[in-house]
N, C-alpha and C. Protein backbone atom coordinates (compact mmCIF):
# COMPACT_ATOMS: atom_id res chain seq x y z
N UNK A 1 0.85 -1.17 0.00
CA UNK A 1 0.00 0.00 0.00
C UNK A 1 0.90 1.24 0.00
N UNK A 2 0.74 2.01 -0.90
CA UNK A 2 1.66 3.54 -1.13
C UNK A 2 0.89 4.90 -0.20
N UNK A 3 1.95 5.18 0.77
CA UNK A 3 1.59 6.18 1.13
C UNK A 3 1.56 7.50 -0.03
N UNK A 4 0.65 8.63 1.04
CA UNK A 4 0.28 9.60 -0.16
C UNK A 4 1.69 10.27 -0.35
N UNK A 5 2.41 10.67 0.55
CA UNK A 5 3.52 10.73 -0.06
C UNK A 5 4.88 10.41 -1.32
N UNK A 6 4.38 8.93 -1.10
CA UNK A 6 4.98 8.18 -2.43
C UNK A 6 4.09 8.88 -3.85
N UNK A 7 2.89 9.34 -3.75
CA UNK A 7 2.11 10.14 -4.49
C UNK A 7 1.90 11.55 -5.39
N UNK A 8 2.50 11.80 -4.09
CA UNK A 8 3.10 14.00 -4.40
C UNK A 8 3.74 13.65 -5.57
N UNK A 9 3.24 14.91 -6.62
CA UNK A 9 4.33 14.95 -7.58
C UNK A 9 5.52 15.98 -7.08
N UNK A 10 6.64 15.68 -7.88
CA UNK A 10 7.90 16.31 -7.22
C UNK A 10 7.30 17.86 -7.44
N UNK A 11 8.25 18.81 -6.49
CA UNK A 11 8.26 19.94 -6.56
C UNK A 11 8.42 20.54 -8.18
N UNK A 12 9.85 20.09 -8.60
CA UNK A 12 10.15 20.97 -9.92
C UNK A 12 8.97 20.66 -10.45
N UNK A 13 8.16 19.77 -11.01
CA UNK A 13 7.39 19.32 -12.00
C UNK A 13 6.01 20.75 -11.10
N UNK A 14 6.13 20.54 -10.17
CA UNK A 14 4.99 21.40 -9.42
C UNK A 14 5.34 22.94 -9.68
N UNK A 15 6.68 23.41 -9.97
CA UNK A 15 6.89 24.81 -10.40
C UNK A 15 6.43 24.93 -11.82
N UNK A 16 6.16 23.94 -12.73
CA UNK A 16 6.07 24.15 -14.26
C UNK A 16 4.91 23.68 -14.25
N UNK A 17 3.94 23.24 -13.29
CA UNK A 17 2.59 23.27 -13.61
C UNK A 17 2.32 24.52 -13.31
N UNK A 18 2.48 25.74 -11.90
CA UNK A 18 2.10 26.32 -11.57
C UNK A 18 2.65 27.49 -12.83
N UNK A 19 3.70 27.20 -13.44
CA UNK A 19 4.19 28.43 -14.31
C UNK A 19 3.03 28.67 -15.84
N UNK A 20 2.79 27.42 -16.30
CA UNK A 20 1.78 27.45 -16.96
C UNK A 20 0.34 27.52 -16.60
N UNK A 21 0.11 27.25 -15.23
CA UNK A 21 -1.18 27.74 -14.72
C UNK A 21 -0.77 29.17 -14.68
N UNK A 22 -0.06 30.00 -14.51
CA UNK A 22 0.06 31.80 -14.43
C UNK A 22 -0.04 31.89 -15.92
N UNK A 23 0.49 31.47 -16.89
CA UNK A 23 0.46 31.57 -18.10
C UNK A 23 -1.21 32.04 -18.69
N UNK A 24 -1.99 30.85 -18.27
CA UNK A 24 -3.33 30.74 -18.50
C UNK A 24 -4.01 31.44 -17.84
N UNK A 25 -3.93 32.38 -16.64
CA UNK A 25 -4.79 32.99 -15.66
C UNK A 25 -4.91 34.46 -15.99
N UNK A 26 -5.49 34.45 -17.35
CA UNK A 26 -5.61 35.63 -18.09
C UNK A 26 -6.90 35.62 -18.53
N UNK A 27 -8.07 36.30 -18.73
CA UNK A 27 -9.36 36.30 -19.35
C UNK A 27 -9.54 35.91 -21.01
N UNK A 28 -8.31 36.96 -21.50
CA UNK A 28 -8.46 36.72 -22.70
C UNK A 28 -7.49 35.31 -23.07
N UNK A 29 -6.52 35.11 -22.53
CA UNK A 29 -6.19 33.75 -22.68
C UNK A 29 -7.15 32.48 -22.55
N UNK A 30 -8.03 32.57 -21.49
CA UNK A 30 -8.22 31.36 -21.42
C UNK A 30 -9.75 31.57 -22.12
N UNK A 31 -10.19 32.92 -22.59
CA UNK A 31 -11.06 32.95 -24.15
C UNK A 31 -10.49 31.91 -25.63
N UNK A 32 -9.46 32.49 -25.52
CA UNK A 32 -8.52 32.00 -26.57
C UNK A 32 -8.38 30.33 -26.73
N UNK A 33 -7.87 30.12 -25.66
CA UNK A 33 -8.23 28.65 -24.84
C UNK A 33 -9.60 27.70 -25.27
N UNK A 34 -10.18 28.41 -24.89
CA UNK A 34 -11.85 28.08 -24.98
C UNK A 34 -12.23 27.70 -26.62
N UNK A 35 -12.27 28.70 -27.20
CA UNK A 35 -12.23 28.96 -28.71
C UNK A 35 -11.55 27.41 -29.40
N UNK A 36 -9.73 27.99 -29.18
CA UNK A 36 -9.14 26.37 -29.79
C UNK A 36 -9.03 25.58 -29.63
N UNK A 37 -9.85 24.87 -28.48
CA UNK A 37 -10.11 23.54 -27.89
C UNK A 37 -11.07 23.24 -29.27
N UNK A 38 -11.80 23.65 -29.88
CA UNK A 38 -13.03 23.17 -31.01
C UNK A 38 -12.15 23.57 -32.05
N UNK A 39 -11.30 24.37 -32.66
CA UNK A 39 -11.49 24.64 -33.57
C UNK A 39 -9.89 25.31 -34.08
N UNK A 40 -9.66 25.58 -34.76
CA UNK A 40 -7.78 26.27 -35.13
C UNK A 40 -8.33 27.88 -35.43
N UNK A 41 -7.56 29.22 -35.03
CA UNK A 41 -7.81 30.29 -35.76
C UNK A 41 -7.02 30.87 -35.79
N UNK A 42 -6.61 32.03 -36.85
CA UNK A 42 -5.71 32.68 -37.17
C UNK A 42 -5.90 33.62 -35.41
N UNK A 43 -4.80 34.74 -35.29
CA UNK A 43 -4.71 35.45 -34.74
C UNK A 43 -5.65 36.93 -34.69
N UNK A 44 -6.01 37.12 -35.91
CA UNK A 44 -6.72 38.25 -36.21
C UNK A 44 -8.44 37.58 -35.91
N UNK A 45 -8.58 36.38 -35.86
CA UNK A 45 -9.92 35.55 -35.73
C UNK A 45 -10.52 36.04 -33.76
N UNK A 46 -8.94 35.45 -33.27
CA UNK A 46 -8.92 35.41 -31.65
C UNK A 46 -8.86 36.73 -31.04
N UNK A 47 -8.14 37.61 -31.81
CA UNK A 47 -8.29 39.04 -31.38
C UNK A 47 -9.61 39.87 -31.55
N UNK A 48 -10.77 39.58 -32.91
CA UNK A 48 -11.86 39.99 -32.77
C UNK A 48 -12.53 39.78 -31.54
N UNK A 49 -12.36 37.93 -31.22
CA UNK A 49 -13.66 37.07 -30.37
C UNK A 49 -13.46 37.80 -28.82
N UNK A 50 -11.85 38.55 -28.64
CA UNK A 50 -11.60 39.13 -27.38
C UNK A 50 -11.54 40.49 -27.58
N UNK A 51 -11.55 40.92 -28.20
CA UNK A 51 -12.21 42.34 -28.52
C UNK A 51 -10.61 43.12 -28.18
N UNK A 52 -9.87 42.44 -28.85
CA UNK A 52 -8.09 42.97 -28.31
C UNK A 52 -7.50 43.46 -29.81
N UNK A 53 -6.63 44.55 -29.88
CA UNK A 53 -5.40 44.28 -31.22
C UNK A 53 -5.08 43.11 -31.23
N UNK A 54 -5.01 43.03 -32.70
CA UNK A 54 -3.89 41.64 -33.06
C UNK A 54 -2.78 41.67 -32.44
N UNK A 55 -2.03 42.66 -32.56
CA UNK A 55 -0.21 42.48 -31.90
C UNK A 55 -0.80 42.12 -29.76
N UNK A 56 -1.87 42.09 -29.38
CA UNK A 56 -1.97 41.53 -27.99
C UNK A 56 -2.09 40.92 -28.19
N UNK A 57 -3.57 40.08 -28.91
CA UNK A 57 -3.56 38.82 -29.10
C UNK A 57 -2.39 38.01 -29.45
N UNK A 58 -1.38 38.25 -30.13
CA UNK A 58 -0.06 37.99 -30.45
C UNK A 58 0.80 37.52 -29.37
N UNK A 59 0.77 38.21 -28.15
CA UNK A 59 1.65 38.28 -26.98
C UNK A 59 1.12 36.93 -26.61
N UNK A 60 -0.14 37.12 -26.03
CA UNK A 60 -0.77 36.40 -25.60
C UNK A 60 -0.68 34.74 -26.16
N UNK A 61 -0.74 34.74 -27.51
CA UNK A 61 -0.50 33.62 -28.04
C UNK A 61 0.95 32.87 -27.99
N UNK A 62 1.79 33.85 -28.08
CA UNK A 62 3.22 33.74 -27.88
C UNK A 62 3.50 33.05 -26.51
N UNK A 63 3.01 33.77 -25.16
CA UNK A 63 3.32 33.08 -24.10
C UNK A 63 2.99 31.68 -23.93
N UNK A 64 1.35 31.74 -24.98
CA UNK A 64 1.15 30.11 -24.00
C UNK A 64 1.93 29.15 -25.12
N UNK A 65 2.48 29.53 -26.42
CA UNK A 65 3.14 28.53 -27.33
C UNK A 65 4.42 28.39 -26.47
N UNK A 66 5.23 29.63 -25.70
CA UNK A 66 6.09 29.18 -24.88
C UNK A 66 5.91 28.14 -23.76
N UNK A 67 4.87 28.14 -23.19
CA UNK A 67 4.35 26.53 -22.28
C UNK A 67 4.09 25.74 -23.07
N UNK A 68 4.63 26.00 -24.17
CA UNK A 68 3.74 24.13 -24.87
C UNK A 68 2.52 24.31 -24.69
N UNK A 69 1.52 25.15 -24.58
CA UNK A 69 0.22 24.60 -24.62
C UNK A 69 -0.50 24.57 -25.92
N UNK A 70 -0.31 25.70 -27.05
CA UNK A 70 -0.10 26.10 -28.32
C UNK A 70 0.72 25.72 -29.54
N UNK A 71 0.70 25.31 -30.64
CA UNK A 71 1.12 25.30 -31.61
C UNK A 71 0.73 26.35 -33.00
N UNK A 72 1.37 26.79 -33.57
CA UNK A 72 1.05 27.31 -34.50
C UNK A 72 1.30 26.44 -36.11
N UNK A 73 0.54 26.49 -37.16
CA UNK A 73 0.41 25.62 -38.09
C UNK A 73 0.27 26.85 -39.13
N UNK A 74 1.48 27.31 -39.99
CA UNK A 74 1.15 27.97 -41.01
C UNK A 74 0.66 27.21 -42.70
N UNK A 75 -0.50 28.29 -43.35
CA UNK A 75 -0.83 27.53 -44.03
C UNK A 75 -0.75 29.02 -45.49
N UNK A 76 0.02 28.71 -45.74
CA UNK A 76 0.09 29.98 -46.95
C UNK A 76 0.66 30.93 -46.31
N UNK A 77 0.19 31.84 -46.22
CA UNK A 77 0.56 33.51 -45.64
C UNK A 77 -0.22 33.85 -44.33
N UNK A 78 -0.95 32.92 -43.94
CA UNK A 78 -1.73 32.54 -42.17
C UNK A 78 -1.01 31.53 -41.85
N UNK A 79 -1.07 31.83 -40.23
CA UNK A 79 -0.89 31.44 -39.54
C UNK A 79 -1.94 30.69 -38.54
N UNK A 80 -2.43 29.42 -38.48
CA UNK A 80 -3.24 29.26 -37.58
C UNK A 80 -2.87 28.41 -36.27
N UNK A 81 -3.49 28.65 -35.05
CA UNK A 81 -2.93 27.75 -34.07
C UNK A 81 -3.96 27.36 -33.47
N UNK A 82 -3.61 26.25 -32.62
CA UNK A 82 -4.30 25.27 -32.37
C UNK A 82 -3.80 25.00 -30.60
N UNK A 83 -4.44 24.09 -29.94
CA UNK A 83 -4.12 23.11 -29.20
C UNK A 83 -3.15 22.22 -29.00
N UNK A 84 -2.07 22.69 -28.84
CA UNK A 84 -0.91 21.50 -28.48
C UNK A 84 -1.09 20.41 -26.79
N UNK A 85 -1.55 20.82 -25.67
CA UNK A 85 -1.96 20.04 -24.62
C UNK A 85 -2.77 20.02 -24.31
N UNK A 86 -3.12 18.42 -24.60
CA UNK A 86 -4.61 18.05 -24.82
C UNK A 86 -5.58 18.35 -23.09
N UNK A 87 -4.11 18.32 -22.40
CA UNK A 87 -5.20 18.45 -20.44
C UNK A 87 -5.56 19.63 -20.65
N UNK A 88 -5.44 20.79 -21.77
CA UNK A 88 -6.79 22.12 -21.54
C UNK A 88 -7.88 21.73 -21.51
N UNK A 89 -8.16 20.61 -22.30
CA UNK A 89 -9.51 20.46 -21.89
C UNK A 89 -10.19 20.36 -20.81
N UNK A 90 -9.53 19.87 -20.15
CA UNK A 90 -9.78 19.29 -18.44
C UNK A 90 -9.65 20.49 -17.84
N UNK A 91 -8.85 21.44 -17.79
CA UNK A 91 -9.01 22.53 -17.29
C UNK A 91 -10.11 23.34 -17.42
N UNK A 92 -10.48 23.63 -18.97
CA UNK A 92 -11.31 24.47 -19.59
C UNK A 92 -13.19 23.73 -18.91
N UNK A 93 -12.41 22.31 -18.60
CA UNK A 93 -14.28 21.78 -18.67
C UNK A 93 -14.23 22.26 -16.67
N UNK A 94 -13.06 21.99 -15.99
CA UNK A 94 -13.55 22.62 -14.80
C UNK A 94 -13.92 24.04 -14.62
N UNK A 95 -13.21 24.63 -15.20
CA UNK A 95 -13.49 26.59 -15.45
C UNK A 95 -15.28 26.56 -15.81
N UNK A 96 -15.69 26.02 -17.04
CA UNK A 96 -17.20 25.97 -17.09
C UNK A 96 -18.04 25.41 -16.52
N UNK A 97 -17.48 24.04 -15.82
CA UNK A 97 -18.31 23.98 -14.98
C UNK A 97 -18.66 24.67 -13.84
N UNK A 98 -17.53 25.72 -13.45
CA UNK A 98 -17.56 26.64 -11.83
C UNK A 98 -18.30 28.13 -12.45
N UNK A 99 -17.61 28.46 -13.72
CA UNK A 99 -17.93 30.03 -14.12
C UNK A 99 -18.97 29.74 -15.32
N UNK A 100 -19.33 28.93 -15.80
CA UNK A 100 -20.01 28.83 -17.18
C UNK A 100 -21.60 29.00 -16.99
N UNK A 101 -22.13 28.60 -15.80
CA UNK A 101 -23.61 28.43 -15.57
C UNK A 101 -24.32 30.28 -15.46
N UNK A 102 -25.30 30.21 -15.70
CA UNK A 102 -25.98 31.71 -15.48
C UNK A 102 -26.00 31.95 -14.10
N UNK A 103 -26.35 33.35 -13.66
CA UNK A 103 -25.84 33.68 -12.62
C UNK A 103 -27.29 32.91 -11.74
């Protein structure tokens, strides 16, 4: 029988969850989030749906491709990105289930 200890994930691994949880703890990020869990969009697509400039939406996209959570997939002269870690979902479905319901 394993104590819960044998359980804990290590610390380092616990600084790079928490670094990409700060990553994501943005409104319009985890809009963005929301959005490319269904679907791939250019940058100028994600900046309308958040009501931001493109060059923010940009930042924004930039940080979370720096966590690995993002990929970008160019296709001609666009750029579209997508979902690179598939556990947003799991995140995104607890966020709606706590914030998603009417008031």
């Amino acid at each position: 029988m394993s104590s819960t200890k044998d359980r804990l994930i290590p610390l380092d691994k616990l600084e790079m969850a928490a670094e990409c949880l700060r990553t994501i703890a943005h409104p319009h990020r985890l809009r963005m989030i929301q959005m490319l869990l269904d679907t791939r969009y250019t940058v100028g697509e994600l900046a309308e749906a958040c009501e931001i400039q493109s060059h923010i939406a940009s930042g924004h996209l930039r940080l979370m491709k720096h966590c690995g959570l993002l990929e970008p997939e160019r296709e001609g002269r666009k750029t579209y990105y997508r979902v690179a870690e598939p556990h947003l979902a799991n995140i995104m479905q607890c966020i709606e289930g706590r914030f998603g319901g009417e008031d």
